[in-house]
C-alpha atoms as a PDB file:
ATOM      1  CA  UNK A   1      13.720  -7.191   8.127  1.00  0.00           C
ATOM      2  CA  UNK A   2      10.256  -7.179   9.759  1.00  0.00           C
ATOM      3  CA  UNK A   3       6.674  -5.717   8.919  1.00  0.00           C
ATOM      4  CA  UNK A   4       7.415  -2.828  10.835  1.00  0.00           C
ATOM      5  CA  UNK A   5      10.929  -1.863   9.232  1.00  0.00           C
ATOM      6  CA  UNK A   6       9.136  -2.426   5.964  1.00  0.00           C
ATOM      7  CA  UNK A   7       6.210  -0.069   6.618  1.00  0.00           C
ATOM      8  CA  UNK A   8       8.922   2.638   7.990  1.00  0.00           C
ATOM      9  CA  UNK A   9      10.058   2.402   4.263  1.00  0.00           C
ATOM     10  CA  UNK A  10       6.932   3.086   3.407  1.00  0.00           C
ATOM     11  CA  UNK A  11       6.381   6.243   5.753  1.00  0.00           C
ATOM     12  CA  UNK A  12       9.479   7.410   4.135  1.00  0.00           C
ATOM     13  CA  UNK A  13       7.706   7.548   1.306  1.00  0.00           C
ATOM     14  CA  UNK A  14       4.426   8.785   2.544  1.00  0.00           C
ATOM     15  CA  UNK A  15       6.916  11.987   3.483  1.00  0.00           C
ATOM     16  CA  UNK A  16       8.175  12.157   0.406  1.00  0.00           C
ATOM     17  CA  UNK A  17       4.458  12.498  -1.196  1.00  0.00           C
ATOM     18  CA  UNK A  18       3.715  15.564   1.516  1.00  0.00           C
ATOM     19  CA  UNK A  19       6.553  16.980   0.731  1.00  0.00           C
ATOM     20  CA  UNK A  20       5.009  17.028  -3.160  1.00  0.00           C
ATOM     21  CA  UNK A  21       2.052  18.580  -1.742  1.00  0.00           C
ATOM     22  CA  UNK A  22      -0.082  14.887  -2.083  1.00  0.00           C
ATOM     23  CA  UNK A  23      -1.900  13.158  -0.051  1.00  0.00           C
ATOM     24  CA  UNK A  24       1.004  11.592   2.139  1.00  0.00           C
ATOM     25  CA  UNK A  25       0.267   7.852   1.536  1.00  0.00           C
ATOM     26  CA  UNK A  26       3.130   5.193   1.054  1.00  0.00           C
ATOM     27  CA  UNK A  27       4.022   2.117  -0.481  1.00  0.00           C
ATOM     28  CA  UNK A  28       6.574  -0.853  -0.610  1.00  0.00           C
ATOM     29  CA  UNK A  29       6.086  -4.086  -2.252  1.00  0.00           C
ATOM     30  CA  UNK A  30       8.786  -6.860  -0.723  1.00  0.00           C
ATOM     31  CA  UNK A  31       8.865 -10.351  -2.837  1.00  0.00           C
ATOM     32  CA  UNK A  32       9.741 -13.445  -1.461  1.00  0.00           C
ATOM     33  CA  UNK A  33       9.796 -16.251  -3.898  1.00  0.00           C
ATOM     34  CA  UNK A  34       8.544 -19.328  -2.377  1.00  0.00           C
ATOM     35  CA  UNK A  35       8.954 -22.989  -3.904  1.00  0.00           C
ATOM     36  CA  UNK A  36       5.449 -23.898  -4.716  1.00  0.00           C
ATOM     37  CA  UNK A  37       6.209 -27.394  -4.123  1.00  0.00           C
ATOM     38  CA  UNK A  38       7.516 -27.151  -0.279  1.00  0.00           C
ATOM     39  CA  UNK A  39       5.971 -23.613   0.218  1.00  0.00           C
ATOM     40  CA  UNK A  40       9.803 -23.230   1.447  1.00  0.00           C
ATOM     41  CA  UNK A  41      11.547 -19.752   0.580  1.00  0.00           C
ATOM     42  CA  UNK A  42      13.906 -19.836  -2.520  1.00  0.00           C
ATOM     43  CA  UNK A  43      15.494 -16.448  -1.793  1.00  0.00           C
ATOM     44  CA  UNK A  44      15.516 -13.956   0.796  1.00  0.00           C
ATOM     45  CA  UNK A  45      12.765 -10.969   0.661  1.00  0.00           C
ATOM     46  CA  UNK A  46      13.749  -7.994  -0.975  1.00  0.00           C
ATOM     47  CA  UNK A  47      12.285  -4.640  -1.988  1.00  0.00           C
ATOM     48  CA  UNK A  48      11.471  -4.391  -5.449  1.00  0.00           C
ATOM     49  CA  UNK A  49       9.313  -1.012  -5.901  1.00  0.00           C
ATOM     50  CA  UNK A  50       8.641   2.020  -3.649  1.00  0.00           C
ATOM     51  CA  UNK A  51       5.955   4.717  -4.646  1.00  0.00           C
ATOM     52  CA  UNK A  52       4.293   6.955  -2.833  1.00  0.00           C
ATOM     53  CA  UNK A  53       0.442   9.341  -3.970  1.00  0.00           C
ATOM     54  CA  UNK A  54       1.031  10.775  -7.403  1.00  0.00           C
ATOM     55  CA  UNK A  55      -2.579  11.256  -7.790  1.00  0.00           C
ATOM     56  CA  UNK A  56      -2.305  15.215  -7.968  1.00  0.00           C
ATOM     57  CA  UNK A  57       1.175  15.946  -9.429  1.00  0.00           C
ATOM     58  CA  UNK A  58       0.650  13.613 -12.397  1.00  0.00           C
ATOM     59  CA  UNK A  59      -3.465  14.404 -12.707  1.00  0.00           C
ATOM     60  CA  UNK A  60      -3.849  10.078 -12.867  1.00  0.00           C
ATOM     61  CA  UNK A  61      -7.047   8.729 -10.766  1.00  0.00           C
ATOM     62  CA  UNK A  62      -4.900   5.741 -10.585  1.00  0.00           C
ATOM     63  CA  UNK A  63      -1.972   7.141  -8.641  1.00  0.00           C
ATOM     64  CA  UNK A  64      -2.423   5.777  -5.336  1.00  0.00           C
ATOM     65  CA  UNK A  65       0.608   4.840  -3.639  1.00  0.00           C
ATOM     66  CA  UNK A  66       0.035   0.919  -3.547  1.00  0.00           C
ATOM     67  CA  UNK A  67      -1.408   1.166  -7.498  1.00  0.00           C
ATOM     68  CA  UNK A  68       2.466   2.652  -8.449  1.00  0.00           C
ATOM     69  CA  UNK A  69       3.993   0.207  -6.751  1.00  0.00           C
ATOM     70  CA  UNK A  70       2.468  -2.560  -7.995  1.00  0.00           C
ATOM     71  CA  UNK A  71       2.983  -1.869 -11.229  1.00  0.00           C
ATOM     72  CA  UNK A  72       6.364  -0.875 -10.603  1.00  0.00           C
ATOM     73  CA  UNK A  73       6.844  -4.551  -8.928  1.00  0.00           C
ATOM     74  CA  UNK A  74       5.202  -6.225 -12.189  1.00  0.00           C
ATOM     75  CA  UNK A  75       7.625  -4.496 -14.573  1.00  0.00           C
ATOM     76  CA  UNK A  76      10.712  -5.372 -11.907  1.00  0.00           C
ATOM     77  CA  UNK A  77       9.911  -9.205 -12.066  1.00  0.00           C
ATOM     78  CA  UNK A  78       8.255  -8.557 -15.928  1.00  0.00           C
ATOM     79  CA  UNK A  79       5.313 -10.925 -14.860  1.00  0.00           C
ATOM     80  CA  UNK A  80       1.670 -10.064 -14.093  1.00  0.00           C
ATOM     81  CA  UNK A  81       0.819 -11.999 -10.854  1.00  0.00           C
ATOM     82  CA  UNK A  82       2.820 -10.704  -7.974  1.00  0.00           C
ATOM     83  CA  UNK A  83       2.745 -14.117  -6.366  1.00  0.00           C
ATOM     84  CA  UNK A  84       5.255 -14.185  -3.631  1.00  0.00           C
ATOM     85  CA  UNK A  85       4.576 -10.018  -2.671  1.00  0.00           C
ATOM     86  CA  UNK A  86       3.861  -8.416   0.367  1.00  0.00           C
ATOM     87  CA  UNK A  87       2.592  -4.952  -0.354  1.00  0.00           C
ATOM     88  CA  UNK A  88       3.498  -2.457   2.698  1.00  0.00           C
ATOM     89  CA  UNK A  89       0.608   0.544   2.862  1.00  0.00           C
ATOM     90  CA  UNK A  90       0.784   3.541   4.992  1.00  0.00           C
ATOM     91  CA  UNK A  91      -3.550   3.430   4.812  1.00  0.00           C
ATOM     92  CA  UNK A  92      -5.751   0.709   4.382  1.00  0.00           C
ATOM     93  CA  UNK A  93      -6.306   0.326   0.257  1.00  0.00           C
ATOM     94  CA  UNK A  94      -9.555   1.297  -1.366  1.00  0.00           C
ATOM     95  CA  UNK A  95     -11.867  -0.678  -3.922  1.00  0.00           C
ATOM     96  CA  UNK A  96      -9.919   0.089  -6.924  1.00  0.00           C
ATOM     97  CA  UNK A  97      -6.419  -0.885  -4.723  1.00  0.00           C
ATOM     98  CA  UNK A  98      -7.841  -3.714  -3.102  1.00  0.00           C
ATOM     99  CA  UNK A  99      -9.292  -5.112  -6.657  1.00  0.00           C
ATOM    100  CA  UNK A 100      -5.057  -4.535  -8.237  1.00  0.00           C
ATOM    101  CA  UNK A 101      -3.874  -6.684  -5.066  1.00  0.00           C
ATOM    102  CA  UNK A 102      -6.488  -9.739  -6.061  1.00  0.00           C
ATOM    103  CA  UNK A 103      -5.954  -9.298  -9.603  1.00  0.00           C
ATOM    104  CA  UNK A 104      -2.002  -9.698  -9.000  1.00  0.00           C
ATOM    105  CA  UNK A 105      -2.759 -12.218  -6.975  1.00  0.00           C
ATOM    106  CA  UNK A 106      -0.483 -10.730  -4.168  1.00  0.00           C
ATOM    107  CA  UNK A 107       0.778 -13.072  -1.086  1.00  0.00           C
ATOM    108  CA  UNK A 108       0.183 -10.695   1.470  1.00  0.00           C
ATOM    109  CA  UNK A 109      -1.461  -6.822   2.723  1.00  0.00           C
ATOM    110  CA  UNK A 110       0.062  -5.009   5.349  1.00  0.00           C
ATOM    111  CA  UNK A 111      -1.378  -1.615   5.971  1.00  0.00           C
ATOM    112  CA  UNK A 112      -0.557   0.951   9.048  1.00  0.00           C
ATOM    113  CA  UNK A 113      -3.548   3.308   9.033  1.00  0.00           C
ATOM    114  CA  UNK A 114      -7.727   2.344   8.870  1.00  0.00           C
ATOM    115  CA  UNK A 115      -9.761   3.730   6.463  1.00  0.00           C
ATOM    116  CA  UNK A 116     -12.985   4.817   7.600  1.00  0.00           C
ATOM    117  CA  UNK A 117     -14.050   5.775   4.401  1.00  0.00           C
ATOM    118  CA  UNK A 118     -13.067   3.771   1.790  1.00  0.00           C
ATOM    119  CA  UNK A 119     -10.990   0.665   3.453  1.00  0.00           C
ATOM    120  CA  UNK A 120     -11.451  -1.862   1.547  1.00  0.00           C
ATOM    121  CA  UNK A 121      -9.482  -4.905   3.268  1.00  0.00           C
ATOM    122  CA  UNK A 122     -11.669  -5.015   6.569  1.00  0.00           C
ATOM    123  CA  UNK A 123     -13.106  -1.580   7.448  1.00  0.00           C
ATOM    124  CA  UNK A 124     -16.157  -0.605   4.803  1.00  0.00           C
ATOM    125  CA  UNK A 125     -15.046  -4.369   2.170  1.00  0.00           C
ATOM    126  CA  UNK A 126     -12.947  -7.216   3.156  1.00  0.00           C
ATOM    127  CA  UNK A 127     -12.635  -8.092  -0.852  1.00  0.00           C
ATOM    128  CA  UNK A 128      -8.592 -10.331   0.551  1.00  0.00           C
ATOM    129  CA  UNK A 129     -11.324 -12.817   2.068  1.00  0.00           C
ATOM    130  CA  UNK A 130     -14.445 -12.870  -0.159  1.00  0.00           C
ATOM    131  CA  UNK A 131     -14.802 -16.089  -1.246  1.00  0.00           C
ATOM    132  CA  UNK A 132     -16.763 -15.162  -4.334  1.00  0.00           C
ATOM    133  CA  UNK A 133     -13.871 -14.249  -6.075  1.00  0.00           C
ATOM    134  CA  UNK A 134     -10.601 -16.791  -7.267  1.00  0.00           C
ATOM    135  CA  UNK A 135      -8.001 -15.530  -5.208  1.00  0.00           C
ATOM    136  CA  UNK A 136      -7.854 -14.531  -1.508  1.00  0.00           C
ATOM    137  CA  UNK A 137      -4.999 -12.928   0.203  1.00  0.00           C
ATOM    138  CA  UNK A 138      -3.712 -12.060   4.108  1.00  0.00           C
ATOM    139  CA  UNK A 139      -3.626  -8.920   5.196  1.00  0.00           C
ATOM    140  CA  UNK A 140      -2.491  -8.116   8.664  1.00  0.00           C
ATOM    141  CA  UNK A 141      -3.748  -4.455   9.824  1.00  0.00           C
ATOM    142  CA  UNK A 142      -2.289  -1.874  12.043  1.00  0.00           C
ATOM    143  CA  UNK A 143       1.582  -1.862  11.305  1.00  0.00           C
ATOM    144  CA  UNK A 144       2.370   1.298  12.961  1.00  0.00           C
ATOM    145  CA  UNK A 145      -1.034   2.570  12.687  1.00  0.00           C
ATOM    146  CA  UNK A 146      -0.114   5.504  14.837  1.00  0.00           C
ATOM    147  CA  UNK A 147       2.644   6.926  12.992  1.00  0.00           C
ATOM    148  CA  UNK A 148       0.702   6.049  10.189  1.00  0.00           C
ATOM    149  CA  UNK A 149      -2.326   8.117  10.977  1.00  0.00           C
ATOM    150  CA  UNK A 150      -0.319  11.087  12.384  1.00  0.00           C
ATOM    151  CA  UNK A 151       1.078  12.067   9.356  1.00  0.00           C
ATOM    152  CA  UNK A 152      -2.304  11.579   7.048  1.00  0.00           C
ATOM    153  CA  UNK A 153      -3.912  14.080  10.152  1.00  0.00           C
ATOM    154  CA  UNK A 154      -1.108  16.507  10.714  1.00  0.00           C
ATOM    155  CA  UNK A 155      -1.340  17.174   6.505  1.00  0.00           C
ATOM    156  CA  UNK A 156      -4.799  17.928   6.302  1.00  0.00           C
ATOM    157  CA  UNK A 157      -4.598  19.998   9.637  1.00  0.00           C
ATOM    158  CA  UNK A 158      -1.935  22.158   7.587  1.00  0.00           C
ATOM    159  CA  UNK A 159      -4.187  21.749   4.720  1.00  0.00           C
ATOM    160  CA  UNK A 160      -7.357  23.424   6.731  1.00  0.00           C
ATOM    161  CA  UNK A 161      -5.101  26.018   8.042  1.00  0.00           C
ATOM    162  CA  UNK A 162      -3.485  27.240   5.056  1.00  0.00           C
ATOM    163  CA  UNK A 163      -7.098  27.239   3.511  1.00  0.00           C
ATOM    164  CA  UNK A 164      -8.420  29.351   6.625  1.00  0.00           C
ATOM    165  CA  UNK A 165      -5.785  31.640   6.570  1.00  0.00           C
ATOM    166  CA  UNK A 166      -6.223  32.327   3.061  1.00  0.00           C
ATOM    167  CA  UNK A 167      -9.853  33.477   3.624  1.00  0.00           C
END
């Protein structure tokens, strides 16, 4: 599979949080052990966690799509450091996102959609390349960025719609 099959798994997902009535933001996280020795692959990639926004249905600042997965990766390989993970994003992670992904010490971002107004991996923070902190991390941008955006901007059309009509 390729970054752009991957982030359709996550779009699946961001559907599946619209459908809940949150914020339609998905995530996949796809490890790849790597021999640390050779930096050769041990094992083809697989997906080990899906989540998408919970943020609203479970009342949890914390539920952002990437956030769930993460965590859901760490208790799949029952480790901390996600060493050898790609996460997949629908949107470009915030602060708090971007902080988990260093912490875990993650491989690899890919995100579809830019954030504006709260990216935190190269739009408003590039905190996967500040060399201040002890880990770094790639992150490649714009993985279906269209599809990506549409459905983030067709939900809060309906959103502003439904709230105008109920006026």
């Amino acid at each position: 599979m390729n970054d752009e099959e991957y982030m359709r798994m996550a779009l699946e997902e961001a559907q599946r949080a619209a459908a809940m009535g949150e914020v339609p933001i998905g995530a996949v996280v796809v490890y790849r052990p790597i021999d640390k020795a050779t930096r050769r692959p041990l094992a083809e990639p697989r997906v080990i966690a899906r989540a998408c926004n919970i943020r609203e249905t479970q009342q949890d600042p914390a539920g952002h799509a990437e956030f769930v997965a993460m965590k859901a990766a760490a208790a799949e390989l029952g480790v901390w450091r996600l060493t050898g993970c790609t996460v997949y994003v629908t949107l470009e992670p915030c602060i708090m996102c971007a902080g988990l992904m260093h912490q875990a010490r993650v491989d690899r971002c890919v995100f579809g959609a830019p954030d504006p107004k709260a990216g935190a991996l190269g739009t408003l923070y590039s905190i996967h390349e500040d060399k201040r902190l002890n880990h770094t991390f790639d992150v490649k941008a714009g993985v279906l960025s269209e599809e990506c955006a549409t459905i983030l901007r067709d939900f809060f059309k309906a959103r502003r719609k439904k709230r105008t009509e109920q006026q």
